[in-house]
Protein backbone atom coordinates (compact mmCIF):
# COMPACT_ATOMS: atom_id res chain seq x y z
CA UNK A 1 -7.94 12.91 3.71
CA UNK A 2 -8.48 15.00 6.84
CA UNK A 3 -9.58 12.79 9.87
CA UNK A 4 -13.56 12.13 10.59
CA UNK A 5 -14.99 12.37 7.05
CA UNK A 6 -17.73 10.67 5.94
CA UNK A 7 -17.09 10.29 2.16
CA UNK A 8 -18.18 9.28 -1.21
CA UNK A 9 -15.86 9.34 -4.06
CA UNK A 10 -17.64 6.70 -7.10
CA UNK A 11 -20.95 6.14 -5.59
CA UNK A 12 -19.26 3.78 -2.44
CA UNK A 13 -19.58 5.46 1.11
CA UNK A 14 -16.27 5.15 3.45
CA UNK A 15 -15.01 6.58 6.40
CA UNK A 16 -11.85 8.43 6.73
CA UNK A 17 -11.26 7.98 10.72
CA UNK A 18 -9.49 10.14 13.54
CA UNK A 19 -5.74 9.09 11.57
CA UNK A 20 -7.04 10.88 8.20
CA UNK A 21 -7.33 7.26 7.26
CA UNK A 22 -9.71 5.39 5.52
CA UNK A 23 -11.34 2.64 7.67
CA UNK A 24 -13.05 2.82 11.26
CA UNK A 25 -12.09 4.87 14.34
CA UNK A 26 -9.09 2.41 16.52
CA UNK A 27 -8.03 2.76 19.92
CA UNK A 28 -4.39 3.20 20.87
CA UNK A 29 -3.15 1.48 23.30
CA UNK A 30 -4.79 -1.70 21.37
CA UNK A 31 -7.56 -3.84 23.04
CA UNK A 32 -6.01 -6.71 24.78
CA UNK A 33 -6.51 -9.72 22.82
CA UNK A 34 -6.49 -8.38 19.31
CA UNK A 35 -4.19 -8.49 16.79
CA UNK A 36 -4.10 -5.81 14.53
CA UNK A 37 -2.02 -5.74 11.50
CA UNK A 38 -1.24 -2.30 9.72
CA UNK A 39 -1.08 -2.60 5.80
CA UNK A 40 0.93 0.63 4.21
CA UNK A 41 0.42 1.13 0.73
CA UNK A 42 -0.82 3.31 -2.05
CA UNK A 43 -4.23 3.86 -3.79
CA UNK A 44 -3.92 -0.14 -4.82
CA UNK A 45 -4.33 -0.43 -0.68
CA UNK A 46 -6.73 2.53 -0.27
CA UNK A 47 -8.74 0.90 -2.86
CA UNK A 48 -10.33 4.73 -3.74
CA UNK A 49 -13.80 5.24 -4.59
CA UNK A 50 -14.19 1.94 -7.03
CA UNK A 51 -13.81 -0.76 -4.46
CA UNK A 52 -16.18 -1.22 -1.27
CA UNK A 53 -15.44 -1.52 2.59
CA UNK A 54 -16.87 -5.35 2.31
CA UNK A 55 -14.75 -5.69 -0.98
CA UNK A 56 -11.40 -4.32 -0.18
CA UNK A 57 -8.66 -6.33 0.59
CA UNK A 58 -7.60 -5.21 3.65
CA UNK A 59 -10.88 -5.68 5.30
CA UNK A 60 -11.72 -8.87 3.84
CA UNK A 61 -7.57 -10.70 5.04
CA UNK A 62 -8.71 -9.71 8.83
CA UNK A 63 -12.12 -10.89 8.87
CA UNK A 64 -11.01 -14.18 6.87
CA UNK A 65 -8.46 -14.72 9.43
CA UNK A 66 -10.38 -13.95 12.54
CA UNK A 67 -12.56 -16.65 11.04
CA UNK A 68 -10.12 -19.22 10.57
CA UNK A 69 -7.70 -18.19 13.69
CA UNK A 70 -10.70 -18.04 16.68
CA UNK A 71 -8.60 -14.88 17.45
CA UNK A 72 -9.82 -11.36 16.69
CA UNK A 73 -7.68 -9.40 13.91
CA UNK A 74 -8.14 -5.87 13.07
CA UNK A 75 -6.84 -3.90 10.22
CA UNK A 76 -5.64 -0.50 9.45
CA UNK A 77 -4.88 0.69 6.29
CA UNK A 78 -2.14 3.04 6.09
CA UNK A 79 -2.65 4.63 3.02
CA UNK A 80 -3.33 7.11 0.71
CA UNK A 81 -3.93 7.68 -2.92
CA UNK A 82 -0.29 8.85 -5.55
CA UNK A 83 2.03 7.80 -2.36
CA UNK A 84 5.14 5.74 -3.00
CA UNK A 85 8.04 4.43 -1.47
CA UNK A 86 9.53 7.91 0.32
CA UNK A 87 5.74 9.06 1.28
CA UNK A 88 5.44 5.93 3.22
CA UNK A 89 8.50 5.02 4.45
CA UNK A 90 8.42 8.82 5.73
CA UNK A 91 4.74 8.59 6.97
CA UNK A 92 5.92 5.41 9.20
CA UNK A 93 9.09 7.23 10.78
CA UNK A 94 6.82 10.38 11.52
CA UNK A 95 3.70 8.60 13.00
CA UNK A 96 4.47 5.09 13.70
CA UNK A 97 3.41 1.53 13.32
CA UNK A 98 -0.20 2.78 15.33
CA UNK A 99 -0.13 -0.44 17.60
CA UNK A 100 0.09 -2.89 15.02
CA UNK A 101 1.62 -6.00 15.92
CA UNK A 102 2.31 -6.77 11.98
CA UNK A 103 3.02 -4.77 9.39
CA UNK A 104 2.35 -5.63 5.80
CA UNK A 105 3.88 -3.40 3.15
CA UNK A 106 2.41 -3.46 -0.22
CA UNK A 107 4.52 -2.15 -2.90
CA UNK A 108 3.24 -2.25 -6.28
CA UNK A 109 5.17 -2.15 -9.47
CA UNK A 110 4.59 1.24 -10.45
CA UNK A 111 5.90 2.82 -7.08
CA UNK A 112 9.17 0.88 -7.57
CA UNK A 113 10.16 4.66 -9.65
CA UNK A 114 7.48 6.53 -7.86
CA UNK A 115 9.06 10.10 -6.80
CA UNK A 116 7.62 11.49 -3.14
CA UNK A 117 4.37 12.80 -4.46
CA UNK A 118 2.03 15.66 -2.16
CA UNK A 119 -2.02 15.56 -2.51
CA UNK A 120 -1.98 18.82 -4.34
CA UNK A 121 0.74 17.07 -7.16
CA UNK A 122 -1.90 14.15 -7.42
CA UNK A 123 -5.18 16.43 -7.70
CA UNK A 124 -6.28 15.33 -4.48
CA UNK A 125 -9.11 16.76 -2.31
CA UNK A 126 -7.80 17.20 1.35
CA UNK A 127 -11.85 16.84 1.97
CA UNK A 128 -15.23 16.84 0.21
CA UNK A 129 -16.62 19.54 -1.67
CA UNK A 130 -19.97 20.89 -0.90
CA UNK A 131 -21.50 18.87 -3.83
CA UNK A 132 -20.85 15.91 -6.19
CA UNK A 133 -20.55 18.54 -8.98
CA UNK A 134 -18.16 21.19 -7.62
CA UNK A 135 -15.78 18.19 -7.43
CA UNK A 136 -15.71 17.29 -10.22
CA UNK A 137 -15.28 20.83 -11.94
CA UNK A 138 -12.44 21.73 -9.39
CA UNK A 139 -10.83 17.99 -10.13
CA UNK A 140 -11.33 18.93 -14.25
CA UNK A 141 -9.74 22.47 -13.74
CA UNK A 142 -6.87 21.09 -11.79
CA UNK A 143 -6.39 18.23 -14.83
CA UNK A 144 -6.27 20.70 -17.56
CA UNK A 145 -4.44 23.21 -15.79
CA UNK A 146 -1.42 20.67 -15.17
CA UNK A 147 -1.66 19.60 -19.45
CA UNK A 148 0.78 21.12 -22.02
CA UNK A 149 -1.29 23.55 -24.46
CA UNK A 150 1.45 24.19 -26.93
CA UNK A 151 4.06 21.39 -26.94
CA UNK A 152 4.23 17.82 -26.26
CA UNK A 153 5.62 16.33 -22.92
CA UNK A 154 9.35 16.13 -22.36
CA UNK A 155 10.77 12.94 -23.33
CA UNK A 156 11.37 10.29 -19.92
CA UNK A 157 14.35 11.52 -18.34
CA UNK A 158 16.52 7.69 -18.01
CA UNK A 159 19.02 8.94 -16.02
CA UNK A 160 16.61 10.70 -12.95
CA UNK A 161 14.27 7.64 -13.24
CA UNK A 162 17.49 5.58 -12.58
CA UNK A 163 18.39 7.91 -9.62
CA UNK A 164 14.99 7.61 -8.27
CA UNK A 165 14.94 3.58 -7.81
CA UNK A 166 18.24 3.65 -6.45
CA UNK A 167 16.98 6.40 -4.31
CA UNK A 168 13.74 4.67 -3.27
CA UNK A 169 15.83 1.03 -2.63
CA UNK A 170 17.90 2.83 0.38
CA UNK A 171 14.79 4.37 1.59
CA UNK A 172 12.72 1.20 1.66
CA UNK A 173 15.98 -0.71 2.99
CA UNK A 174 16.05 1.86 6.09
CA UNK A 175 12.21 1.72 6.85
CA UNK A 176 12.52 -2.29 6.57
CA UNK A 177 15.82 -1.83 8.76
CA UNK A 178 14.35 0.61 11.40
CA UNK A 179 10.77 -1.22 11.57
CA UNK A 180 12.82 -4.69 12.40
CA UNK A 181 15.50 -3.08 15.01
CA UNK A 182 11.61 -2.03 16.61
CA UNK A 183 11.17 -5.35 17.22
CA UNK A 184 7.83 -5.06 14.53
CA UNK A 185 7.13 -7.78 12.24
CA UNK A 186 7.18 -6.99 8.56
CA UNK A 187 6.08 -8.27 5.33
CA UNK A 188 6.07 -7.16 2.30
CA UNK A 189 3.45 -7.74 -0.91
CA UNK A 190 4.26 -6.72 -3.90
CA UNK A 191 1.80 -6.22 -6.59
CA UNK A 192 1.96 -6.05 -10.76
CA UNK A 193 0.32 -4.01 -12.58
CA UNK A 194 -1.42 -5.66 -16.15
CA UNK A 195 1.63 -6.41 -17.80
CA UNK A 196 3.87 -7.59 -14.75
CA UNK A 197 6.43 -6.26 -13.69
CA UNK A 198 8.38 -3.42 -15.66
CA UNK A 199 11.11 -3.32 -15.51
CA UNK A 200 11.82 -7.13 -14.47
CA UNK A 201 15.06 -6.23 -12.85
CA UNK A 202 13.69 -4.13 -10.46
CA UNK A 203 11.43 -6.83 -8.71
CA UNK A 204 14.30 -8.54 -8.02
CA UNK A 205 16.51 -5.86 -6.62
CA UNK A 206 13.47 -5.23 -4.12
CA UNK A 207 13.15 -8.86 -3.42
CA UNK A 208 16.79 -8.94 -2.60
CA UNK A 209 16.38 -5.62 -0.12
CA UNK A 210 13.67 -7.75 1.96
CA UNK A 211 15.85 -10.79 2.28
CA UNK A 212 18.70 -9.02 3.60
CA UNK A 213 16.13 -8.13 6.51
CA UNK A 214 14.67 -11.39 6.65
CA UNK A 215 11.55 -10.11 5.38
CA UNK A 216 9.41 -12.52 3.92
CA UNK A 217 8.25 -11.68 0.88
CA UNK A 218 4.76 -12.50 -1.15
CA UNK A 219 4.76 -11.91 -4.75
CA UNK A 220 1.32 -12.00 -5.96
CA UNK A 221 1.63 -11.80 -9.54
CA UNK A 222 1.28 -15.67 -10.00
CA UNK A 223 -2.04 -15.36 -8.60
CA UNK A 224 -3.34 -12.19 -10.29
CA UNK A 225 -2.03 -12.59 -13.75
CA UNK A 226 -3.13 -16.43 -14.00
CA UNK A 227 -6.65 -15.16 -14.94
CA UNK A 228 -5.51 -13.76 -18.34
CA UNK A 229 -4.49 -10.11 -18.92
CA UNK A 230 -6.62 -7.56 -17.42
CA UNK A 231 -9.52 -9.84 -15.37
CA UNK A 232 -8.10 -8.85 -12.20
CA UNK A 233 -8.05 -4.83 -13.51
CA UNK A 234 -9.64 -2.05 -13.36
CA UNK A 235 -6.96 -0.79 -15.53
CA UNK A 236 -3.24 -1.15 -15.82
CA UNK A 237 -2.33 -0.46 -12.58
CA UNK A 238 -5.45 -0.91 -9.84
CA UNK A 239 -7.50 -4.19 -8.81
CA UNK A 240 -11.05 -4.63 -9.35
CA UNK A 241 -13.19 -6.63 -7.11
CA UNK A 242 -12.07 -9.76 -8.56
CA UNK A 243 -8.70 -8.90 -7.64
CA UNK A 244 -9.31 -7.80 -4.45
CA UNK A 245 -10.87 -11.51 -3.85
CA UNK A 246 -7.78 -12.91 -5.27
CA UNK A 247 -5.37 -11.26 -3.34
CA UNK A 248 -6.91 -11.90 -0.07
CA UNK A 249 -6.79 -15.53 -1.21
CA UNK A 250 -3.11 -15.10 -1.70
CA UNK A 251 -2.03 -13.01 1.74
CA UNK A 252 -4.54 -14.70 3.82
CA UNK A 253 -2.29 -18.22 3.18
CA UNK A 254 0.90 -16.33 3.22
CA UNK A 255 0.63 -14.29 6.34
CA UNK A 256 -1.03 -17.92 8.25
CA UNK A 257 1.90 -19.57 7.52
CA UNK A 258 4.60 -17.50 7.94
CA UNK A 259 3.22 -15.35 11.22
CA UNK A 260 0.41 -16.53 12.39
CA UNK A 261 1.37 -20.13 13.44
CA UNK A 262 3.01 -18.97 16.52
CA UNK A 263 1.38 -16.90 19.03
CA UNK A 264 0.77 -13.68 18.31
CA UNK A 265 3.16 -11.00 19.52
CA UNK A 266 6.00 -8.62 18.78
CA UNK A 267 10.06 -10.34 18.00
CA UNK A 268 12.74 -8.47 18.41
CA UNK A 269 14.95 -8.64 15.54
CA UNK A 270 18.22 -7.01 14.10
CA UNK A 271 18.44 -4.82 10.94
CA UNK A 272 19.37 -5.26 7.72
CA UNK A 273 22.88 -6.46 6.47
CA UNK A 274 24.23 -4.71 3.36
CA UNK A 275 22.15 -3.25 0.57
CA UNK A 276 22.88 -5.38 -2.06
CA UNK A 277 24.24 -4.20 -5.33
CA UNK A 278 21.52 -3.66 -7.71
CA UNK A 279 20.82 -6.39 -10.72
């Protein structure tokens, strides 16, 4: 993840750019007349080494719109592999929106209890080894250094998981809060993983965070689970190409008719009211 890599993680070739981000070098200030929307996510959004730069979501939504629109979009993707809610609330506050005129904020399911993770807690490689093999072997070591040799795991602790979402709501109530005082439009995706969403409560507490900010909200299960369980995975959590293709089919409609019918720009808004009481 360190800025102006050339990299290969499954056999795909990407660029991590001047950010420490994957996707192509930007300019800041942006180039007058393009829109460029930021989308802040996890690995789901980083799309790792299993998912090409003509495949990945984020890609495809600005090139489909730029074809549609007659106006240029540009993406960045501000992500990274094992972040959740904190890491990229946090990352946002610290850097910035980078220009964009729109940000898109796609939460999966499995980051609605996701604690604030580091690279080294996830196994991750700050940058390439000096061959395919050395990676992996460092990547292996790191694996079975981290699993239990003489007694099982620890039992899920309820009550910290229940901390944790409660923790994470506030947190992405305040990013959603301080991005819209900004004056930067926000929407927010969220994403299932095989099985939905689980627990089904939480979905909805999140859902009720973004419409106290007036967030509009895409829920893209509808569209991913309708091909029967598991088409759309790569396993229970990340999208394969197939769901890549459907969730540009799903944001590309969403963010044409709720943002880009007017002409593109930054509102000023105010922030949210009252966090509501979880369900």
């Amino acid at each position: 993840m360190r800025p102006n890599q050339s990299v290969s993680t499954r056999g795909y070739r990407f660029h991590i750019n001047q950010a420490g981000l994957r996707g192509p070098d930007f300019v800041l200030p942006r180039q007058v007349g393009v829109y460029r929307i930021a989308f802040l996510g996890d690995s789901i959004t980083y799309g790792g080494g299993s998912i090409t730069d003509p495949d990945l979501f984020v890609n495809r939504v600005v090139l489909t719109l730029t074809s549609l629109k007659g106006h240029r979009f540009e993406a960045t993707n501000m992500s990274a592999p094992g972040w959740g809610i904190q890491n990229e609330a946090a990352y946002v506050s610290r850097v910035g929106v980078l220009g964009a005129d729109l940000i898109v904020w796609v939460v999966p399911s499995i980051d609605f209890r996701r604690p604030k993770t580091s690279a080294a807690e996830n196994d991750l490689l700050l940058e390439k080894p000096r061959s395919r093999l050395s990676g992996v072997l460092l990547t292996s070591y790191q694996k079975l250094s981290h699993m239990p040799l003489f007694s099982p795991p620890h039992p899920e602790d309820l009550t910290k998981r229940a901390q944790l979402f409660e923790e994470n709501l506030k947190v992405f109530r305040s990013a959603l809060s301080e991005l819209a005082e900004e004056g930067t439009r926000v929407a927010v995706v969220f994403v299932p993983g095989v099985e939905g969403y689980l627990p089904n409560n939480d979905l909805a507490n999140y859902k009720s965070v973004a419409a106290s900010c007036s967030i509009p909200v895409l829920d893209s299960a509808p569209g991913l689970l309708s091909q029967g369980s598991g088409k759309a995975f790569i396993d229970a959590v990340h999208l394969n190409r197939r769901g890549h293709a459907l969730l540009v089919e799903q944001i590309t409609k969403f963010l044409k008719n709720n943002f880009l019918e007017a002409k593109p720009g930054k509102v000023e808004k105010e922030g949210c009211s009252g966090l509501p009481a979880p369900h």
